[in-house]
C-alpha atoms as a PDB file:
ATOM      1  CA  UNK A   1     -35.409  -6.563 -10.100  1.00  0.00           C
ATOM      2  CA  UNK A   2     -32.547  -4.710  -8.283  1.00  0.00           C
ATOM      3  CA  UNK A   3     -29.055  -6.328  -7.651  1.00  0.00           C
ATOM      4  CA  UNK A   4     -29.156  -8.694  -4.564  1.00  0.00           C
ATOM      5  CA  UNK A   5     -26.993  -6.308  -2.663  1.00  0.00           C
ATOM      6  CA  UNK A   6     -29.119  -4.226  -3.124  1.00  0.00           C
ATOM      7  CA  UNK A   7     -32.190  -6.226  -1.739  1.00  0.00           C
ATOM      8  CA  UNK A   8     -29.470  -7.006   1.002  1.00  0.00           C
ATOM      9  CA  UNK A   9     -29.417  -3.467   2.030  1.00  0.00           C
ATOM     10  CA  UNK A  10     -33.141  -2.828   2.102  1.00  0.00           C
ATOM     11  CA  UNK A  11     -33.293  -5.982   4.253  1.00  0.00           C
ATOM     12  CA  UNK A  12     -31.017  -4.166   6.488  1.00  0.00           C
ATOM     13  CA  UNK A  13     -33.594  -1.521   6.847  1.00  0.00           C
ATOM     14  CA  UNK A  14     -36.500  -4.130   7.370  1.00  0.00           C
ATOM     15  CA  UNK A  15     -34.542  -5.537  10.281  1.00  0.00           C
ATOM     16  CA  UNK A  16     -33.966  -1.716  11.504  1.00  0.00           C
ATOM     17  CA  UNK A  17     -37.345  -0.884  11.432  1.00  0.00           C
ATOM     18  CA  UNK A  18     -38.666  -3.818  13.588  1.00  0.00           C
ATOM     19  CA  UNK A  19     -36.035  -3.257  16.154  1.00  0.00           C
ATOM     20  CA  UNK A  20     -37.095  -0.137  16.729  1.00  0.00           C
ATOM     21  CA  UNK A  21     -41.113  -0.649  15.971  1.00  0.00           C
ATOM     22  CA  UNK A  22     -42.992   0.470  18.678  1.00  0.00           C
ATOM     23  CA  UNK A  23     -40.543   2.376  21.071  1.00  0.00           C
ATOM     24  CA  UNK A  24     -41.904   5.199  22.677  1.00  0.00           C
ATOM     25  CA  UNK A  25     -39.746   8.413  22.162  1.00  0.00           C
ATOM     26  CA  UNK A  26     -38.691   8.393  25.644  1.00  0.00           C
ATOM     27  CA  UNK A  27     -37.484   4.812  25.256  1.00  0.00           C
ATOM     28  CA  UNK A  28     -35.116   5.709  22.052  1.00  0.00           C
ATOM     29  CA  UNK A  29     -34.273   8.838  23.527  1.00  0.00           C
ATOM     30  CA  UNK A  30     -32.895   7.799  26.775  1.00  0.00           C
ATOM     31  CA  UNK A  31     -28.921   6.495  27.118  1.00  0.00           C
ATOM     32  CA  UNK A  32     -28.544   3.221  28.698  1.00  0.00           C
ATOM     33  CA  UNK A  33     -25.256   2.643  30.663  1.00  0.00           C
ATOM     34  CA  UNK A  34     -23.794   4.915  29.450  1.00  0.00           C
ATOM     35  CA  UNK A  35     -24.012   3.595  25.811  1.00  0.00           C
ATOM     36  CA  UNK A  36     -26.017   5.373  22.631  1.00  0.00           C
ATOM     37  CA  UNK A  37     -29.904   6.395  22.466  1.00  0.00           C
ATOM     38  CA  UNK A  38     -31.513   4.682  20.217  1.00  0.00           C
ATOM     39  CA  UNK A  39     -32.459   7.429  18.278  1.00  0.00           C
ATOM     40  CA  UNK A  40     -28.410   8.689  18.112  1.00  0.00           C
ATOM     41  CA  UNK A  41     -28.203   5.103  16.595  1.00  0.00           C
ATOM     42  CA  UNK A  42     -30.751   5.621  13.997  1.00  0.00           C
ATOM     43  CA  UNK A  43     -29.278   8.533  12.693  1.00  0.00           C
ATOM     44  CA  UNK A  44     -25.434   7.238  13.181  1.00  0.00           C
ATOM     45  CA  UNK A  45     -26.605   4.975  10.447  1.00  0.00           C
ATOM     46  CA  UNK A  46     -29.071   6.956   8.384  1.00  0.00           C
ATOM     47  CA  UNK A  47     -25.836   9.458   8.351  1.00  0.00           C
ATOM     48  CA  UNK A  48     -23.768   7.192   6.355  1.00  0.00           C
ATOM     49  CA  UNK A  49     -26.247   6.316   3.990  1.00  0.00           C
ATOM     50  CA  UNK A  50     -27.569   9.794   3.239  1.00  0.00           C
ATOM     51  CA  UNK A  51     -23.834  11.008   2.723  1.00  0.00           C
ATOM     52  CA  UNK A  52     -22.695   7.934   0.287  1.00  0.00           C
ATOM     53  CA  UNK A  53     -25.595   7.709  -1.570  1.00  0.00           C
ATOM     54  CA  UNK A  54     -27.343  10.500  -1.800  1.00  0.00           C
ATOM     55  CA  UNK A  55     -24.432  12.959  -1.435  1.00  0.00           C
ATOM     56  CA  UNK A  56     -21.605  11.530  -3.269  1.00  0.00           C
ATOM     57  CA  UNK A  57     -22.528   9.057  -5.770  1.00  0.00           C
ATOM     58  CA  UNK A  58     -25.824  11.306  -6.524  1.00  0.00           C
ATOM     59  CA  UNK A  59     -24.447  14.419  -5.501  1.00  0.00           C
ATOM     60  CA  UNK A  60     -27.516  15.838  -3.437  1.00  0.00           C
ATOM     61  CA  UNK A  61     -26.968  18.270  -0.900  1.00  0.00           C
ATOM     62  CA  UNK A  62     -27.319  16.380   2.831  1.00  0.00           C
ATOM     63  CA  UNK A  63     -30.062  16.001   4.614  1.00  0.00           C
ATOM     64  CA  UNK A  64     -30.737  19.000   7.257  1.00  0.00           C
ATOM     65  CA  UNK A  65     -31.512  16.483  10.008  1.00  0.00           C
ATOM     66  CA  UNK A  66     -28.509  13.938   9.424  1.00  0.00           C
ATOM     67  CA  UNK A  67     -25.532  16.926   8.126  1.00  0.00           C
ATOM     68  CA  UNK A  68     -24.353  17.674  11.820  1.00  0.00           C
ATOM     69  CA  UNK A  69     -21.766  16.323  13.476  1.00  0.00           C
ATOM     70  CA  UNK A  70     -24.050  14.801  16.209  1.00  0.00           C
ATOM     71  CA  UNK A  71     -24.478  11.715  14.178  1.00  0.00           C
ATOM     72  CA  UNK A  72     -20.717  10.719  12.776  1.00  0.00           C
ATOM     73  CA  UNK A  73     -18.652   8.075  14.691  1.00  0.00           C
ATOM     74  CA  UNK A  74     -17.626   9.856  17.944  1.00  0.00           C
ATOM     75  CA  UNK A  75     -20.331  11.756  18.528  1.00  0.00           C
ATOM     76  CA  UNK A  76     -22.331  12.222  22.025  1.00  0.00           C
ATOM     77  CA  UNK A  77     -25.004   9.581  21.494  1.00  0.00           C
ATOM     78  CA  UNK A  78     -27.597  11.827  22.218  1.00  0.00           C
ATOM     79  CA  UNK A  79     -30.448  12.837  20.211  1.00  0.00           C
ATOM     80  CA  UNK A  80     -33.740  14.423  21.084  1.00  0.00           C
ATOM     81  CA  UNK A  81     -35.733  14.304  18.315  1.00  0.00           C
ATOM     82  CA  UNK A  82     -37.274  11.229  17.746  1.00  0.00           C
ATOM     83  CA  UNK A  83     -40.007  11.896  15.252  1.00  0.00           C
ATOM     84  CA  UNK A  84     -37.758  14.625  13.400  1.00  0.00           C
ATOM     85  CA  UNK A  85     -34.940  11.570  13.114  1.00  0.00           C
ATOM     86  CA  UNK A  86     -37.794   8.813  12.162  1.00  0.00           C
ATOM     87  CA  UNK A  87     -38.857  11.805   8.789  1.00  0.00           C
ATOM     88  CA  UNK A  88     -35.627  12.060   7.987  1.00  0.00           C
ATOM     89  CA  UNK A  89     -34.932   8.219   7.290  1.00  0.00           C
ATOM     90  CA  UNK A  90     -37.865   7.965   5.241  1.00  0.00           C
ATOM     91  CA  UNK A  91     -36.959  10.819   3.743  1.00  0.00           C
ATOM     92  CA  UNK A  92     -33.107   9.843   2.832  1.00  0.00           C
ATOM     93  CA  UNK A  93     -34.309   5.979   2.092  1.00  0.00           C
ATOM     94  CA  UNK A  94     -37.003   7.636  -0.396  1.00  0.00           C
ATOM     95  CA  UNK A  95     -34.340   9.470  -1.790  1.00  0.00           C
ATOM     96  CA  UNK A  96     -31.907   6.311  -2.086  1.00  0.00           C
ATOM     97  CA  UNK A  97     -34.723   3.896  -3.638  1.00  0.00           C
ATOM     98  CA  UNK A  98     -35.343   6.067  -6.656  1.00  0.00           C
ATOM     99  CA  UNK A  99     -31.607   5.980  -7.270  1.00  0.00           C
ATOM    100  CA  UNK A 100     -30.790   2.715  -6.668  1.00  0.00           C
ATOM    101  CA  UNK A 101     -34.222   1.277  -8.241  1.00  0.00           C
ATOM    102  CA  UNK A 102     -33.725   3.299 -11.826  1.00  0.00           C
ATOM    103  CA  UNK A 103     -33.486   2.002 -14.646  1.00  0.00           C
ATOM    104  CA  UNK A 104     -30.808   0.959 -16.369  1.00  0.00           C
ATOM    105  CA  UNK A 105     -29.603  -0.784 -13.450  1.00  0.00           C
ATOM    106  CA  UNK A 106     -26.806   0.761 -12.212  1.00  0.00           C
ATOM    107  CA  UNK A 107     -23.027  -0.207 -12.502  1.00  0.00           C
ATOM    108  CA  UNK A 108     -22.473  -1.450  -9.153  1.00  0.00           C
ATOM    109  CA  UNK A 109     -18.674  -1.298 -10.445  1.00  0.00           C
ATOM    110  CA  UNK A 110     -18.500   2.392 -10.606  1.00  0.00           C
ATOM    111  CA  UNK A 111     -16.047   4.144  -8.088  1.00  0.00           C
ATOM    112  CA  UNK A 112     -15.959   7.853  -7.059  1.00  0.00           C
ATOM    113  CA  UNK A 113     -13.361   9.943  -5.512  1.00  0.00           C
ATOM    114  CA  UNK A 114     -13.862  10.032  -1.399  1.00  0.00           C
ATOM    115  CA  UNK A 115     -12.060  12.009   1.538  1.00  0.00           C
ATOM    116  CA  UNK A 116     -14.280  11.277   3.940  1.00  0.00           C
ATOM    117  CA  UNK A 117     -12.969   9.368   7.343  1.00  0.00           C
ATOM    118  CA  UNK A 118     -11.898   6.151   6.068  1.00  0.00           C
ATOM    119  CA  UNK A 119      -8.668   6.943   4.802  1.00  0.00           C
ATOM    120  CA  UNK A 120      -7.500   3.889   2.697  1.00  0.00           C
ATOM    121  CA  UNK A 121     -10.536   4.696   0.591  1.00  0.00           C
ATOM    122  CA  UNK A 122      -8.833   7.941  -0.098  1.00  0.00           C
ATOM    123  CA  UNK A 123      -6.433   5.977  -2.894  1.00  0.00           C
ATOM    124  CA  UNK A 124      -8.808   3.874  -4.094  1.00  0.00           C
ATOM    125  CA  UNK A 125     -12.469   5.707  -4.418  1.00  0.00           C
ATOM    126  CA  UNK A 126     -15.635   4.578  -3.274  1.00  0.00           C
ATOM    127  CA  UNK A 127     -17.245   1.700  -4.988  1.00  0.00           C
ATOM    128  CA  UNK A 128     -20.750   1.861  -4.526  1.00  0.00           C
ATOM    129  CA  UNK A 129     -20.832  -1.901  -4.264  1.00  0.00           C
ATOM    130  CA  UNK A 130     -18.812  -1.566  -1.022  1.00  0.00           C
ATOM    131  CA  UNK A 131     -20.913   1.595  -0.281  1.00  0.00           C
ATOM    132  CA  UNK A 132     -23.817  -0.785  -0.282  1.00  0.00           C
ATOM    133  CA  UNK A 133     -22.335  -3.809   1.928  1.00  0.00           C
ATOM    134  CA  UNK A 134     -20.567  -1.793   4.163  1.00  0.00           C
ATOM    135  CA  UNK A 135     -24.012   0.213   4.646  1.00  0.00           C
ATOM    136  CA  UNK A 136     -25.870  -3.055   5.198  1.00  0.00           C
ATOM    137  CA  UNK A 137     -23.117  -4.686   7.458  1.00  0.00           C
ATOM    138  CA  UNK A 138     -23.304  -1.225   9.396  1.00  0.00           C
ATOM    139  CA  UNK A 139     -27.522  -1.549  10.034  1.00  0.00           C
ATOM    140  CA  UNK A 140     -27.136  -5.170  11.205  1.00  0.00           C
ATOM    141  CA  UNK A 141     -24.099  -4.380  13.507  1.00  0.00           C
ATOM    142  CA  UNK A 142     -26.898  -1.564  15.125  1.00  0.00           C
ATOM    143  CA  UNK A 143     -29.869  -3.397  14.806  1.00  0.00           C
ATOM    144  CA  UNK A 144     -28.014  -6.191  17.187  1.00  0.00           C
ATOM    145  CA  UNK A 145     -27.343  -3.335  19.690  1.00  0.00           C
ATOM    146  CA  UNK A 146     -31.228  -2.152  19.771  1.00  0.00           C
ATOM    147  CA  UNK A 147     -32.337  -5.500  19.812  1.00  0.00           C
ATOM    148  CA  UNK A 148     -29.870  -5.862  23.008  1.00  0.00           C
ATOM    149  CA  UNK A 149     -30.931  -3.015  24.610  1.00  0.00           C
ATOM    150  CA  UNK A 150     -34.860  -3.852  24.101  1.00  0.00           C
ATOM    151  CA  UNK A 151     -34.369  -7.191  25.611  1.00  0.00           C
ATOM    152  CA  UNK A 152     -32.799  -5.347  28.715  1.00  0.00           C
ATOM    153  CA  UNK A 153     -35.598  -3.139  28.644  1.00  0.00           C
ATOM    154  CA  UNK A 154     -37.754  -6.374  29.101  1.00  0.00           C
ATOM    155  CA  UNK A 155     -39.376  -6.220  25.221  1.00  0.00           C
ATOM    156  CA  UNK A 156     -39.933  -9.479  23.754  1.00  0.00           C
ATOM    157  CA  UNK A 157     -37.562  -9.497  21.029  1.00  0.00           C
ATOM    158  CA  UNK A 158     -38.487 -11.884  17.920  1.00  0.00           C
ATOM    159  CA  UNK A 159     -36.384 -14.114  16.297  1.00  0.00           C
ATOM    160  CA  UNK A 160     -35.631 -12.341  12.091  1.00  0.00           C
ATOM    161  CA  UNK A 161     -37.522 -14.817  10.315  1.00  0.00           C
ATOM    162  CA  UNK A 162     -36.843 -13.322   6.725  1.00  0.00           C
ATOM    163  CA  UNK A 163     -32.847 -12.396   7.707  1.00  0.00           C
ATOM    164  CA  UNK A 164     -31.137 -13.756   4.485  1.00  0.00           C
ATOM    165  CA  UNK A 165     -34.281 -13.728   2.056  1.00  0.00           C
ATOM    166  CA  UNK A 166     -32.897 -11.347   0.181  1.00  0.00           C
ATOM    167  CA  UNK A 167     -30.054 -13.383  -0.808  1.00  0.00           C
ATOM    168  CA  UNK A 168     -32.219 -16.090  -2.834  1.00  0.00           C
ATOM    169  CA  UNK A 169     -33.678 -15.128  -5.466  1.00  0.00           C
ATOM    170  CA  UNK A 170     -35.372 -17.267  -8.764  1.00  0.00           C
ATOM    171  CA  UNK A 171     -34.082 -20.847  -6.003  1.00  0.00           C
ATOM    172  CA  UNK A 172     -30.012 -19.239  -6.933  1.00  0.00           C
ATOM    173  CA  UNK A 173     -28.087 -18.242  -3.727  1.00  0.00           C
ATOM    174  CA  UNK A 174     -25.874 -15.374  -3.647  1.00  0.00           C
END
């Protein structure tokens, strides 16, 4: 059974993919006050994960749809591709799971070099144990947004009955 932080981050994704269940392209497509599409938030977020854990710690070449600018912190918040963004996070997830779900489990310990934006990581590396909670804390943050933004929109916006699951496992907590 994978680490809980692990099982963390893939409930990150579960709560990602009911925020945005059932929007119409049109609906994650379209900027509200002046704030993010949906769909720009989606791949804000897919971003990160496909260039920590695919690209560095496996050292895969990025993702067409999520190596562009577009999608790192400060971009436009536009994105007009819906269904081309939706392939592309099954695709990068897909990609993630068979890393993260091998076997041997893997060192959640290990560190790699990094000089991407966040420059105190520069001197210490990249732990892919922060990789993964930073990743997770970084869906949640989002999915609170979309679920903001559909309950503007006038969606009925259900409670997260499993949020935390993931943290008990076998009756131990985290």
């Amino acid at each position: 059974m994978p680490d809980k932080l692990i099982l963390l981050m893939y409930q990150s994704w579960d709560d990602l993919d009911r925020a945005i269940n059932g929007l119409t392209s049109e609906q994650a497509m379209t900027r509200y006050d002046g704030g993010s599409s949906i769909a720009w938030t989606v791949g804000h977020v897919t971003t990160q994960v496909d260039s920590w854990l695919n690209m560095r710690f496996q050292g895969l070449s990025p993702h067409p749809v999520f190596n562009r600018a577009l999608f790192r912190t400060g971009g436009c918040g536009e994105a007009k591709d819906w269904h081309g963004i939706l392939a592309g996070v099954r695709d990068v997830r897909a990609t993630v799971r068979q890393f993260l779900d091998s076997e041997p489990a893997l060192d959640l310990d290990r560190v790699i070099p990094y000089d991407g934006a966040i420059t105190y990581l520069h001197a210490t590396g990249l732990p892919l144990r922060f990789a993964l909670m930073s990743i997770a804390a970084h869906h949640f943050l989002h999915v609170g947004e979309i679920l903001t933004i559909r309950s503007r929109l006038g969606h009925v916006v259900e409670d997260a009955q499993s949020w935390g699951r993931a943290l008990i496992i076998e009756g131990r907590e985290f």
